[in-house]
Protein backbone atom coordinates (compact mmCIF):
# COMPACT_ATOMS: atom_id res chain seq x y z
CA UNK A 1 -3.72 -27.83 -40.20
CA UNK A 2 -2.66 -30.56 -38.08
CA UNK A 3 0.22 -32.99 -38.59
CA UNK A 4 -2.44 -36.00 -38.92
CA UNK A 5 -3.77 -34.44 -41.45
CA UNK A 6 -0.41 -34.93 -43.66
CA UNK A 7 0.41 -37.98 -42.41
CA UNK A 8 0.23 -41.19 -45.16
CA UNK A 9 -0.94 -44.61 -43.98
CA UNK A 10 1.30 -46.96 -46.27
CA UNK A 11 -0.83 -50.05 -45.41
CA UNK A 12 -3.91 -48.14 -46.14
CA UNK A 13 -5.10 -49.77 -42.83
CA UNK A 14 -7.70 -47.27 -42.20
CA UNK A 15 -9.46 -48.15 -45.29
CA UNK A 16 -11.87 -51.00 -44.81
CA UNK A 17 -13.61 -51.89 -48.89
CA UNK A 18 -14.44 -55.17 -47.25
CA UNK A 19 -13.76 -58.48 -48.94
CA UNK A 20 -12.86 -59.05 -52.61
CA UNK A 21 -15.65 -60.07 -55.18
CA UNK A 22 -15.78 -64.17 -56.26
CA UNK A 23 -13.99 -64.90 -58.92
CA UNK A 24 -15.97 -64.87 -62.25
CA UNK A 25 -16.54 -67.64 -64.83
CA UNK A 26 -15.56 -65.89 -68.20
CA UNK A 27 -18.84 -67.22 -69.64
CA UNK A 28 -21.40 -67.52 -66.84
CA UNK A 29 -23.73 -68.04 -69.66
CA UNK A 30 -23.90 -71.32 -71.48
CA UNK A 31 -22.95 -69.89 -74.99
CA UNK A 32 -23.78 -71.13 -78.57
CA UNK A 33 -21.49 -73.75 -79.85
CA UNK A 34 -20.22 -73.75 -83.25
CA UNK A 35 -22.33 -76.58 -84.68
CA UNK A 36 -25.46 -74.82 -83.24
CA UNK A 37 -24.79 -71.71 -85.65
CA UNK A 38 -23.93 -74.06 -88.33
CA UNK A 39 -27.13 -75.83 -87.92
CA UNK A 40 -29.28 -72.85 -87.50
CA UNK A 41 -27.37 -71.23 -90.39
CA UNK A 42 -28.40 -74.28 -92.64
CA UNK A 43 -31.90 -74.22 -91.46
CA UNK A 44 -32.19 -70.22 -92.56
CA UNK A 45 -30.57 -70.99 -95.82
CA UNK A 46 -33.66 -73.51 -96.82
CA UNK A 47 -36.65 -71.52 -98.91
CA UNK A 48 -39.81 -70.98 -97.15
CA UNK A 49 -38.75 -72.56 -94.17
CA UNK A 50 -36.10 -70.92 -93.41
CA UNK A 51 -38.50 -67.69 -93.49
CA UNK A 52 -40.94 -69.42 -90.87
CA UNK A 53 -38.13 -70.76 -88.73
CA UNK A 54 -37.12 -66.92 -88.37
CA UNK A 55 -40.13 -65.75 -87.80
CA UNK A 56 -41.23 -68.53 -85.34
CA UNK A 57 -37.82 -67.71 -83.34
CA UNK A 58 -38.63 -64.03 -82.91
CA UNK A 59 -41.99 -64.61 -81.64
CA UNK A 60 -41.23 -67.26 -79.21
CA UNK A 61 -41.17 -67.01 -75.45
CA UNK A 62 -36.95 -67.42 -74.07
CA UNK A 63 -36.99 -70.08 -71.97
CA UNK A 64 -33.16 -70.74 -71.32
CA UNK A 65 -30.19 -68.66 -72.67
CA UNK A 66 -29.96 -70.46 -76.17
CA UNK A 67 -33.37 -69.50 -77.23
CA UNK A 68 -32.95 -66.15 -75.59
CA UNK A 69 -29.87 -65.85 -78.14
CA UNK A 70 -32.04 -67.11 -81.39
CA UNK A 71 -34.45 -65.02 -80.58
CA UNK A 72 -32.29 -61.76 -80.25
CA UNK A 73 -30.65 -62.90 -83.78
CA UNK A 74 -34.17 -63.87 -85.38
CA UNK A 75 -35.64 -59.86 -84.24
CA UNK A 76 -32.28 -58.79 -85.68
CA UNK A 77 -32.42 -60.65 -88.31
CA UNK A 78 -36.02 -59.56 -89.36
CA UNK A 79 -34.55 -55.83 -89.04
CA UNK A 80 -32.07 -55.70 -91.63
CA UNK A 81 -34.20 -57.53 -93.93
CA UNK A 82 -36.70 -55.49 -93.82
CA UNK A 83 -34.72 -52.30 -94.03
CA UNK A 84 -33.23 -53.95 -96.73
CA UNK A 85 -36.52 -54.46 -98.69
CA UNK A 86 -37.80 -50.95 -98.00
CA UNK A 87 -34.22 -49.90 -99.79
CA UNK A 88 -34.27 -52.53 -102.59
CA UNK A 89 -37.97 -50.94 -103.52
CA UNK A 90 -36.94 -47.61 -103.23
CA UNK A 91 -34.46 -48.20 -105.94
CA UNK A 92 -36.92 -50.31 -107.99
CA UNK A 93 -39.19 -47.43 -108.40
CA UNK A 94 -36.93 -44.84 -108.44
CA UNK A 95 -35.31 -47.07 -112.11
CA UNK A 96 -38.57 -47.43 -112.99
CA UNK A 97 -39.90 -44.19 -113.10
CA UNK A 98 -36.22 -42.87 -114.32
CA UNK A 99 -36.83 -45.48 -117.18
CA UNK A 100 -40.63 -44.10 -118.03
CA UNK A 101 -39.50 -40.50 -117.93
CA UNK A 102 -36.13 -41.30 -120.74
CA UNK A 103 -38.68 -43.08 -122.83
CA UNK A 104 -40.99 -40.40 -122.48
């Protein structure tokens, strides 16, 4: 081996990774304020409405980041409730046939 081959640039000079990336907004995103998760929060919590409000989110075309974010929440939303059901009448019958069986 050669000497150049051992020798250490300090400056890194010979290294070229061009130039450094623009800085980066920490959001780039315009992001979901806190009254618009109250306000969607409230309009969930209303009977009926709040079911059709869900379901009309997840089906809906994003047309800007906010609905792009309802809509995400509204599919995830959907998900756990209806896992949830499937559980909730999985124990129903389960009690229920437990129940026949002791009377029985």
């Amino acid at each position: 081996m050669r000497q150049e081959d051992y020798n250490y640039d300090i400056n890194n000079s010979n290294r070229d990774y061009g130039s450094p990336p623009p800085p980066q907004r920490p959001y780039p995103e315009p992001l979901m304020s806190v009254s618009d998760w109250f306000w969607t929060i409230i309009l969930m919590s209303v009977p009926f409405v709040g079911f059709f409000v869900i379901i009309f989110w997840a089906v809906s075309s994003a047309t800007d980041q906010i609905s792009l974010i309802k809509r995400n929440f509204a599919r995830a939303y959907l998900i756990v409730e209806i896992v949830l059901s499937v559980l909730l009448i999985i124990i129903f019958v389960s009690l229920i046939s437990l129940f026949m069986r002791t009377l029985s």
